[in-house]
Structure formats: C-alpha cells, structure tokens
Protein backbone atom coordinates (compact mmCIF):
# COMPACT_ATOMS: atom_id res chain seq x y z
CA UNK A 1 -5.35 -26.14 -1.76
CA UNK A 2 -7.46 -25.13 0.92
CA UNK A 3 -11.21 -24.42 0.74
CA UNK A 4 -11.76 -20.64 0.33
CA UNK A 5 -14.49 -19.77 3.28
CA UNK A 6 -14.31 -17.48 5.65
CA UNK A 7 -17.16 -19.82 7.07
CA UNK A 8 -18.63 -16.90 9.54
CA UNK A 9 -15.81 -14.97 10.52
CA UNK A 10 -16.39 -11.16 10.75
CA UNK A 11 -13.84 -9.28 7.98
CA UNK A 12 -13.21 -5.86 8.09
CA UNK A 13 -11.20 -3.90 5.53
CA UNK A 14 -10.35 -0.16 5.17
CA UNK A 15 -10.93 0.12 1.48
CA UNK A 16 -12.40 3.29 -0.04
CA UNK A 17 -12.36 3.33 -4.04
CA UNK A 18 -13.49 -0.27 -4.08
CA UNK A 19 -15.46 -0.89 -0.98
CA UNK A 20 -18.59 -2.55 -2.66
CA UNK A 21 -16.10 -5.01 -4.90
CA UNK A 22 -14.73 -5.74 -1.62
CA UNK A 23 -17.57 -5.99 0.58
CA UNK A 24 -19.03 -8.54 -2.24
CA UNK A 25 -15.92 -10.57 -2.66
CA UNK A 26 -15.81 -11.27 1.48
CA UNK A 27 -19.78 -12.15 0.75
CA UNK A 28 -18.92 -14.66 -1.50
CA UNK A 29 -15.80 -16.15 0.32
CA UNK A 30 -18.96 -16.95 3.14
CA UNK A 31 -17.55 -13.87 5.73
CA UNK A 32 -19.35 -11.10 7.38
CA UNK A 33 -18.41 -7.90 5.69
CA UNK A 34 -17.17 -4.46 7.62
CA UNK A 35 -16.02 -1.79 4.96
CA UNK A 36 -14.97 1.16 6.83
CA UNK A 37 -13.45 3.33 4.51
CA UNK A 38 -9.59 4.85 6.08
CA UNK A 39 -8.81 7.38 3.69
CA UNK A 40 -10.09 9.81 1.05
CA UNK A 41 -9.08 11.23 -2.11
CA UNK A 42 -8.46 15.50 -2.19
CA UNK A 43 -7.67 17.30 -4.90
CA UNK A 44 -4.38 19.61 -4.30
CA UNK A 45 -5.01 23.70 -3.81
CA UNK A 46 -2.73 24.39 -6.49
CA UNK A 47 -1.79 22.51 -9.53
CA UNK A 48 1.18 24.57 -10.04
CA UNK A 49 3.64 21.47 -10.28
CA UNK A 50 1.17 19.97 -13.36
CA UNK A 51 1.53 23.17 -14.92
CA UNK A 52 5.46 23.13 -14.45
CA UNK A 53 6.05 19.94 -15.54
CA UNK A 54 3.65 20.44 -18.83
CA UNK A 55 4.92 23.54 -19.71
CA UNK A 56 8.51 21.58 -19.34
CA UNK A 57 7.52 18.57 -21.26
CA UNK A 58 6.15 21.03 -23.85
CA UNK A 59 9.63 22.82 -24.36
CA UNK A 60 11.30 19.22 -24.60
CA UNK A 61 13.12 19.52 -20.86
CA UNK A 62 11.73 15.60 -19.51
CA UNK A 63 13.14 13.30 -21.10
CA UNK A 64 11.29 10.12 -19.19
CA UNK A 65 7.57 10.44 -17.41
CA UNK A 66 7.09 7.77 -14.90
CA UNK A 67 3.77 7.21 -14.03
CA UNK A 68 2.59 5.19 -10.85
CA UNK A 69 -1.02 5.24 -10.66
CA UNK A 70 -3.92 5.02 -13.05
CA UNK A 71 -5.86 7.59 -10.74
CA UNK A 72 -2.59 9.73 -11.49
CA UNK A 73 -2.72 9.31 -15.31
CA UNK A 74 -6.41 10.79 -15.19
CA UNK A 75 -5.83 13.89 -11.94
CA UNK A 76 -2.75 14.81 -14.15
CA UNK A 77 -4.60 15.39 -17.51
CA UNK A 78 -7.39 16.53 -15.91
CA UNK A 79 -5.27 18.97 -14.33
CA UNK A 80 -2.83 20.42 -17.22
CA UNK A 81 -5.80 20.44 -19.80
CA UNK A 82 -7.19 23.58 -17.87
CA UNK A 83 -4.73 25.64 -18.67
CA UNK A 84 -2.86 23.71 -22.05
CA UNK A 85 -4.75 22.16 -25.10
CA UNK A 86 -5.31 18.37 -24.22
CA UNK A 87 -4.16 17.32 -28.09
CA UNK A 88 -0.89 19.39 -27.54
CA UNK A 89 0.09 17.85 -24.47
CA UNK A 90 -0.80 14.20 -25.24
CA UNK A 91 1.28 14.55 -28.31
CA UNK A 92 3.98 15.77 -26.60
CA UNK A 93 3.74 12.70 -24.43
CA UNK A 94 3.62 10.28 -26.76
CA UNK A 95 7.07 11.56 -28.14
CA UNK A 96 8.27 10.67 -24.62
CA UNK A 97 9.48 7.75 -23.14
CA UNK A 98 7.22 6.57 -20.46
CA UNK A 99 7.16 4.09 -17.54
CA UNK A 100 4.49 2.48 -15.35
CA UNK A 101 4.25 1.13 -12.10
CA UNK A 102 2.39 -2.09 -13.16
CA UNK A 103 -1.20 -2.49 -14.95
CA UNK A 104 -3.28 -0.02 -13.76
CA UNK A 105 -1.09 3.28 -14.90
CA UNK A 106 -0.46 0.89 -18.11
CA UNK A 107 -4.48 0.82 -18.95
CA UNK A 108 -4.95 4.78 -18.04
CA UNK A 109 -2.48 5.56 -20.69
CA UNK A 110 -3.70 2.70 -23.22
CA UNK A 111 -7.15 4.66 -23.39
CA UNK A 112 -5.35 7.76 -23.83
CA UNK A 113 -3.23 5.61 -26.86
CA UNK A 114 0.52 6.36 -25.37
CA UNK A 115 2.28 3.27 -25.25
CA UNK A 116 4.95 2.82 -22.25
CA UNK A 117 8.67 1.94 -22.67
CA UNK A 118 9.08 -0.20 -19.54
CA UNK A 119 6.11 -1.08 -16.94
CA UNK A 120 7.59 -2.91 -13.45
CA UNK A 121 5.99 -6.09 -12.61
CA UNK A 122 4.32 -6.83 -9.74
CA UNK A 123 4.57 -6.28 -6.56
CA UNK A 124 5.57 -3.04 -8.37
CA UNK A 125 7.23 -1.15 -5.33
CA UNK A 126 10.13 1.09 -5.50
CA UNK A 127 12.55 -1.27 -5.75
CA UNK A 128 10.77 -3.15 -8.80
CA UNK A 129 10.68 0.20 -10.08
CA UNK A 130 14.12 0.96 -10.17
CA UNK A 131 15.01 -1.93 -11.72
CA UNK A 132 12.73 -1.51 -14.11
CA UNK A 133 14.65 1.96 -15.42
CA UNK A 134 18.10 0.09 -14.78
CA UNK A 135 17.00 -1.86 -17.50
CA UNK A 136 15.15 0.19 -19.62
CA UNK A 137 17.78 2.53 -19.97
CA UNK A 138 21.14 0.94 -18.59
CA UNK A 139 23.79 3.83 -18.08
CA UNK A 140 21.43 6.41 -20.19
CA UNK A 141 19.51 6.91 -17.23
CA UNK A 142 22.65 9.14 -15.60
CA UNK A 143 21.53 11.69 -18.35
CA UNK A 144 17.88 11.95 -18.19
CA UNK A 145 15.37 14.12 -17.13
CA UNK A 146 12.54 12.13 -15.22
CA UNK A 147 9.19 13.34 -14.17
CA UNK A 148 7.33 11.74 -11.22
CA UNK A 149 3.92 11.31 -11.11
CA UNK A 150 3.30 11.08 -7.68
CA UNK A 151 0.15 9.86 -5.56
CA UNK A 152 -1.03 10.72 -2.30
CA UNK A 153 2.77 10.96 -0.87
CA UNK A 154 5.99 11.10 -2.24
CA UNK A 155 7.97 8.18 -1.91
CA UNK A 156 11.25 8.85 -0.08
CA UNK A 157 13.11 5.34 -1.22
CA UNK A 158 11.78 5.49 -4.98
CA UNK A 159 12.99 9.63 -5.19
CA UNK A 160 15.76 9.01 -3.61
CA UNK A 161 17.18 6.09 -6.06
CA UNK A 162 16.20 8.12 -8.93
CA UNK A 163 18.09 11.08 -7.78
CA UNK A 164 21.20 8.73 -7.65
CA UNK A 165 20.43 7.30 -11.40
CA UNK A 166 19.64 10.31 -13.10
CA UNK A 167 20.30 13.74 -13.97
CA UNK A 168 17.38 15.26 -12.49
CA UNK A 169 14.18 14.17 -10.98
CA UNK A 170 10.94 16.69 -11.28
CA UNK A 171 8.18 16.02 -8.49
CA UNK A 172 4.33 15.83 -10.38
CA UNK A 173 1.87 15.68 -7.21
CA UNK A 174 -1.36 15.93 -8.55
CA UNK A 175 -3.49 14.69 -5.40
CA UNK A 176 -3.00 13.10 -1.56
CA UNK A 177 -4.96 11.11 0.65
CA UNK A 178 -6.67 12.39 3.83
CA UNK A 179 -8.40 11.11 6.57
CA UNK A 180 -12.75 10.56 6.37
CA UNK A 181 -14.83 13.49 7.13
CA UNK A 182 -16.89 11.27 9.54
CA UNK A 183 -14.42 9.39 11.62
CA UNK A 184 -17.40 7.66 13.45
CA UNK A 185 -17.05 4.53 11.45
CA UNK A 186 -13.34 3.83 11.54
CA UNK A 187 -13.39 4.65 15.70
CA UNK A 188 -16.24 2.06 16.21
CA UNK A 189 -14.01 -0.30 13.68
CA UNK A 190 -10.76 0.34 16.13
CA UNK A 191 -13.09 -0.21 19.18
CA UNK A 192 -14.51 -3.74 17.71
CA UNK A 193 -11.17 -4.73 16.95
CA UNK A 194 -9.88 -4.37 20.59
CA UNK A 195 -13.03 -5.94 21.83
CA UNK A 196 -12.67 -8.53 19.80
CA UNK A 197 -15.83 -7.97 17.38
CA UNK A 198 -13.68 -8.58 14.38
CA UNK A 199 -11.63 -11.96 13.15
CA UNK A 200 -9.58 -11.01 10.20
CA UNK A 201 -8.31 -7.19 8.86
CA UNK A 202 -7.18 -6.74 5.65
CA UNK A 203 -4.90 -3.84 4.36
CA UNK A 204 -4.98 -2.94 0.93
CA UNK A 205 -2.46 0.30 0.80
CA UNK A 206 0.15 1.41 3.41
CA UNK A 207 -2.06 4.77 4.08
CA UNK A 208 -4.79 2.47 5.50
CA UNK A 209 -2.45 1.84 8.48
CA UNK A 210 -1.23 5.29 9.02
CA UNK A 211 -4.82 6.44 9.26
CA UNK A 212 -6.22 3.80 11.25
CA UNK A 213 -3.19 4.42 14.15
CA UNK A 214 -3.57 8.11 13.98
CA UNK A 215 -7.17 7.35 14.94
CA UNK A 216 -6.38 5.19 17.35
CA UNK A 217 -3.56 7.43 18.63
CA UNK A 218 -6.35 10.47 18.88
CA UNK A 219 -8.57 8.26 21.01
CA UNK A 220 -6.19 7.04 23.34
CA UNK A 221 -6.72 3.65 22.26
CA UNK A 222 -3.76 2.46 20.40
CA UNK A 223 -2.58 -0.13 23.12
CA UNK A 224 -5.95 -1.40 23.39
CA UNK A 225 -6.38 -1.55 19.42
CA UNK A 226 -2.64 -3.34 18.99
CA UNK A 227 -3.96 -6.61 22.38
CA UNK A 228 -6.62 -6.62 20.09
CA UNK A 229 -4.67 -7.76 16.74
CA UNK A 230 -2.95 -10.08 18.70
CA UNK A 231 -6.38 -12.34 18.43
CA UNK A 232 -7.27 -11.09 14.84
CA UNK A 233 -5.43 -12.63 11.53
CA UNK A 234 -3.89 -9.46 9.97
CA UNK A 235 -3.47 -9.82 6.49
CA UNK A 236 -1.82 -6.96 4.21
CA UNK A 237 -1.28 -6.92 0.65
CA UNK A 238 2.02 -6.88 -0.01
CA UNK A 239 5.72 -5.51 1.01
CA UNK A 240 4.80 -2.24 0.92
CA UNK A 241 2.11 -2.62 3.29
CA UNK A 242 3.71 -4.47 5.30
CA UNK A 243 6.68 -2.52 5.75
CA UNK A 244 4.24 0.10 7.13
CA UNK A 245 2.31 -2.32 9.22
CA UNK A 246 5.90 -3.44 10.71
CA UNK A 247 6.64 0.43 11.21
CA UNK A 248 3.49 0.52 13.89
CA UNK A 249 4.94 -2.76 15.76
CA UNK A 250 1.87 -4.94 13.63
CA UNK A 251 3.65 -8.30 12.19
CA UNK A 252 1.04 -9.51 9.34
CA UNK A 253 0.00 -13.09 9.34
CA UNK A 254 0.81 -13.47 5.75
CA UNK A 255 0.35 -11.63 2.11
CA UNK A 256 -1.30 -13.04 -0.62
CA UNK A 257 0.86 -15.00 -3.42
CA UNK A 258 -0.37 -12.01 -5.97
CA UNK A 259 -0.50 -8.30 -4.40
CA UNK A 260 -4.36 -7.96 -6.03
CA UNK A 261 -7.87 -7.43 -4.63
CA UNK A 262 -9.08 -10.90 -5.41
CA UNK A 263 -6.09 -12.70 -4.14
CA UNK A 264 -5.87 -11.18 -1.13
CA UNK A 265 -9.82 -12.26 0.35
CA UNK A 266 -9.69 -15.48 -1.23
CA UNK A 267 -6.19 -16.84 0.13
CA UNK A 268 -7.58 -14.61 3.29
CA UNK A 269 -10.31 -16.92 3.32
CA UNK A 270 -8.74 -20.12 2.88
CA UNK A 271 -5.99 -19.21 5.79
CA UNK A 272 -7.23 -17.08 7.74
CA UNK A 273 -9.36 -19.82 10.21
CA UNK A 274 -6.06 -21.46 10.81
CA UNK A 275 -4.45 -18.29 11.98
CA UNK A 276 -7.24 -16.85 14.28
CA UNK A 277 -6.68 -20.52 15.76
CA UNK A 278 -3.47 -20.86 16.15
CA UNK A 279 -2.90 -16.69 17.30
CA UNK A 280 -5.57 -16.95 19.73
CA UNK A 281 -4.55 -20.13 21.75
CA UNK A 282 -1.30 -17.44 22.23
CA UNK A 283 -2.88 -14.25 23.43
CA UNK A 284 -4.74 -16.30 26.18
CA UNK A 285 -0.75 -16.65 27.63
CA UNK A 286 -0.44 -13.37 26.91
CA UNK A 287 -0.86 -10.46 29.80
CA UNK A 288 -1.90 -6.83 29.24
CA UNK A 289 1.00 -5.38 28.65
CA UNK A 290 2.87 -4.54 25.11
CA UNK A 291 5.27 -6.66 24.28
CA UNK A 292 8.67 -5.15 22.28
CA UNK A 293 7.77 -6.51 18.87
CA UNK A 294 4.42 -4.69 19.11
CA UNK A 295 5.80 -1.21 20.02
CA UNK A 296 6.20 1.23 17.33
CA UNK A 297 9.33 1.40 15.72
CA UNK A 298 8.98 5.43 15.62
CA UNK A 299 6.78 6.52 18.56
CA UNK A 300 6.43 9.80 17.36
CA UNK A 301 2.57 10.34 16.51
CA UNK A 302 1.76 11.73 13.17
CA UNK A 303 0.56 15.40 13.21
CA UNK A 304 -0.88 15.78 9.70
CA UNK A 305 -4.36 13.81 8.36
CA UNK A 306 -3.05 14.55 5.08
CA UNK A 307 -0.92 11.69 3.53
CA UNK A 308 1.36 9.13 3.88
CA UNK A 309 3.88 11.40 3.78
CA UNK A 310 3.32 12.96 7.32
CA UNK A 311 4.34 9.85 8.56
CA UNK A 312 7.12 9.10 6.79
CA UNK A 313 8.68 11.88 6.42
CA UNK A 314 9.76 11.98 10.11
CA UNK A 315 13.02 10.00 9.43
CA UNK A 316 13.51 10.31 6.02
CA UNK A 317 15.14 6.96 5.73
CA UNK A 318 13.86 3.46 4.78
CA UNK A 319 12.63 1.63 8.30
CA UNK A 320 13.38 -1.59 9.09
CA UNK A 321 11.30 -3.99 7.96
CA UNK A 322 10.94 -6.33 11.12
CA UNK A 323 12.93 -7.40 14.30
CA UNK A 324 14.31 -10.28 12.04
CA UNK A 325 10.67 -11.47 11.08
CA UNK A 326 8.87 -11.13 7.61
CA UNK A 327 5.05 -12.18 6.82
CA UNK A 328 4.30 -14.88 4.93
CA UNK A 329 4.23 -14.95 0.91
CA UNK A 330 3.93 -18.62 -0.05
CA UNK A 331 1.14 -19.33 -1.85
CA UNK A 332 1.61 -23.07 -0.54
CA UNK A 333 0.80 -21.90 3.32
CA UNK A 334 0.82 -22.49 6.06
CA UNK A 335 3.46 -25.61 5.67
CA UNK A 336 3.12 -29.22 6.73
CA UNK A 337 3.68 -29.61 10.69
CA UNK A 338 3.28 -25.77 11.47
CA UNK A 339 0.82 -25.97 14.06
CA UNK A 340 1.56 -23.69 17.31
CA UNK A 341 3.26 -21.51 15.05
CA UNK A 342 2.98 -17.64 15.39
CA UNK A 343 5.23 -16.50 13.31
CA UNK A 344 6.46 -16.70 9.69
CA UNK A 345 9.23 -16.36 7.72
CA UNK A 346 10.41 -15.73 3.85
CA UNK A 347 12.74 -18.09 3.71
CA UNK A 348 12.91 -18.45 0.28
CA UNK A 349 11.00 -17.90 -3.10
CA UNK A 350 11.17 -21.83 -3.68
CA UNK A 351 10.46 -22.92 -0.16
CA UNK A 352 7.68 -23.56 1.86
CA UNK A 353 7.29 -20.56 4.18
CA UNK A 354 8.53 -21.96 7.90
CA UNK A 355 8.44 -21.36 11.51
C-alpha cells in the first residue's frame, strides 16, 4: 500500500456539515486544507407532506417507511411532533416495517429505539436500495404502501423503481439543499481551480457538483473552471457522485474502495500525487479548447439554487454514466505498468482497475 501523504498538495473540498472533520483529516494526511462549503441545509415552508404521511401512518395506510438519511430521521420527527404527540407517532412506527439507506438512518432510528427490517449496504444508492426491498419483501412488495423519506431532492431512479414494485409510493420531503448565502468563497475556490491554485478536489455528495457548476455557470467561468480540472486529481465519493460529475463532462480520477469520509482523503492522499503527475504531463498537449468528453452531457443551465432536483429534473431519466469510461474503484490502484495513463476503467470487482 501506498504511503498516505498528500506531502504539500493544496486540497479543497465542498463539504458543509463536516467541514472541520474534513479540514483536520487533509491536516493529518500532510495537505493544505480549502473547505469551502457548496451547499446549505433549509428547512421546507410547509411541512404539510410530514403531516400527511403521519396522520396516514397513524390511521394504518403505510405499510413500509423507508428512510434515507439520518438528518431525515431527526427533520421528520422534529417536524410531525408539532402538530402530533411524539410517543403516539413513534409507536406507530415501531409497528411498521422500516428500511434504511445504510448506517447513518440505521443509528437515527436506534436512538429513537425502532429497529429496521432491511438496511442496504454500502454504496447504498438507489439501486442497492431496491434490492434491498426485493429481498426484504420478495413479491409482497406489489402490495405495499411505502413512504419516502426524502432529502434535499427526490430521487427520480429510486421513485421510479418503487412505483414499479409497489402499490403506492407517498413522497416525505422534509428539507432541501440550497446554495451559500455568501458565494464569495466557492467563486474564489472555482477561480483557484482554473488558475491552478488547487491540486486535488474532493466531492462528497452529488449536490456539491451541481452547485459548484451553477456558480461557475453564473460567472461565466465554467470553461475556464473544467481546463482547470484537467491538471487537478478529481476524486468523488462514490457512483452517485460520479454519475453527476460525468453529467457536467468531469471524469473522476478514481473513488475510494469504501464510499466514507475517512476513506476518501486517505486513499486521496496516497493516489492522488500519482494522478496530478501523470494528468498534468497531458494538459501541457492539451490546447484551450473543450474537448467532447468534457462538455456537458445536458447543456441546459440549472435555474433553481434550491436542490439537486433542479438539475435533474430536466430529463427525468437516468443519464449516462460516461462515454464508455468509469472512475476507478480498486482499492489496489493505480495497477502495475499504468504509467501515462489518463483514464480508468471498472473492469471488474476482482481485477486490478486498467487502462
């Protein structure tokens, strides 16, 4: 394995909720933190839907409550308890079968002492998700009522599949995700990236790349901001990052072998030298213009600062995930003999990820 040290390099990530962890993790991997938050929590005008969906769950009408984020658990009962008794609709919960989308929605509930039926394992997407209820509950599922706790934006892919396995599916938002009030930070983050003040970007959530394009996009600097990546490792999370990164013509350099916080800086900072080396020695052939794999799969600039959902609502189909390419999961990378190599691919789960 290689030694974890960023040994210099300048890292910038768009976390919000955990910006100190983050900041002190790239500390301690030996890089020079930026934490420019891309995105802020806002409570919804109305929490109509909680009170729908409690008062539904209360008469016995949801049948399965799928929960996707911890943050979710808490905005939800924070929500219906201002207008139901808190013991009342816990109880009522516990008498209902419930899924997670992976730990953190698990350990919300645990503290609230509901247990969950079925939790997906990681990298929890929408597809892990679905699985997860085709096995919990097989050909049962045509017949149930579930409830969706939703965060920040709905997810077209995720509602969609449900709507084909079961026999209805109830929309919970209970919060979404809009844009900094002071934008000042994340413009002078977009200018040092295309002027090549920053070595290695790391996205932790698909909204962090929506924001940071619709920035970009309002400053006129978007082609200046996507030569720039071209001589910065990118490194995203996991698929559903990616998928969004891929969406704005931005081909990450690799994901972590887990889809968490710690992961994701230190196999950044064991790689990410190697990359910056082998990406830059390629932009210098490089001339100004674009080239096809970095345009935008959907040129159509997002309108809304709202959520995630402005963006992806615009098709209202799953995107492609690449021109044929896919970033890097292999814990074992970069293989043997890749030097001058730009580009990755998945090849598969047992192989060494290859040119």
């Amino acid at each position: 394995m290689a030694h974890a040290s960023f040994d210099g390099l300048r890292v910038l990530s768009l976390e919000s909720r955990r910006a100190r962890e983050t900041e002190k993790l790239i500390r301690t991997y030996g890089g020079e933190p930026f934490v420019v938050p891309a995105m802020r929590e806002i409570k919804l005008d109305s929490n109509r839907a909680a009170f729908d969906f409690a008062e539904r769950l209360l008469r016995g009408e949801v049948d399965v409550v799928l929960f996707l984020t911890g943050v979710g658990v808490r905005a939800l009962l924070e929500a219906v308890q201002s207008k139901h008794d808190r013991t009342v609709f816990l109880d009522a919960l516990r008498k209902t079968r419930i899924v997670t989308r992976g730990p953190k929605p698990e350990a919300a509930l645990r503290e609230l002492g509901i247990k969950s039926a079925a939790s997906a394992p990681e990298p929890s997407t929408w597809s892990e998700v679905l699985t997860t209820m085709d096995r919990a509950f097989g050909d049962e599922l045509g017949s149930l009522r579930v409830a969706v706790q939703e965060y920040g934006a709905s997810n077209p892919e995720l509602l969609a599949g449900l709507t084909d396995r079961s026999a209805e599916v109830i929309k919970v938002p209970v919060y979404q995700w809009g844009l900094p009030h002071d934008l000042q930070p994340l413009r002078e983050a977009i200018h040092a990236v295309a002027n090549s003040g920053i070595d290695v970007i790391l996205f932790t959530t698909a909204v962090q790349v929506i924001h940071l394009m619709m920035v970009a996009q309002q400053m006129g600097s978007v082609a200046d901001l996507m030569r720039g990546l071209r001589s910065t490792a990118v490194i995203s999370v996991g698929p559903t990052t990616t998928a969004e990164l891929l969406h704005y013509g931005i081909t990450p350099d690799f994901e972590p072998s887990r889809p968490k916080l710690g992961f994701l800086v230190n196999e950044a900072a064991q790689y990410a030298g190697q990359v910056l080396e082998q990406k830059r020695k390629r932009a210098v052939s490089l001339g100004p213009d674009l080239l096809p794999e970095e345009q935008p799969l959907d040129p159509t600039s997002p309108t809304s600062i709202s959520t995630a959902e402005s963006s992806r609502s615009r098709t209202g189909h799953r995107w492609p995930r690449s021109r044929g390419r896919t970033a890097c999961r292999c814990a074992g990378w970069p293989p043997p003999g890749a030097s001058g190599c730009t580009s990755y691919r998945r090849c598969d789960p047992a192989s060494p990820c290859q040119c």
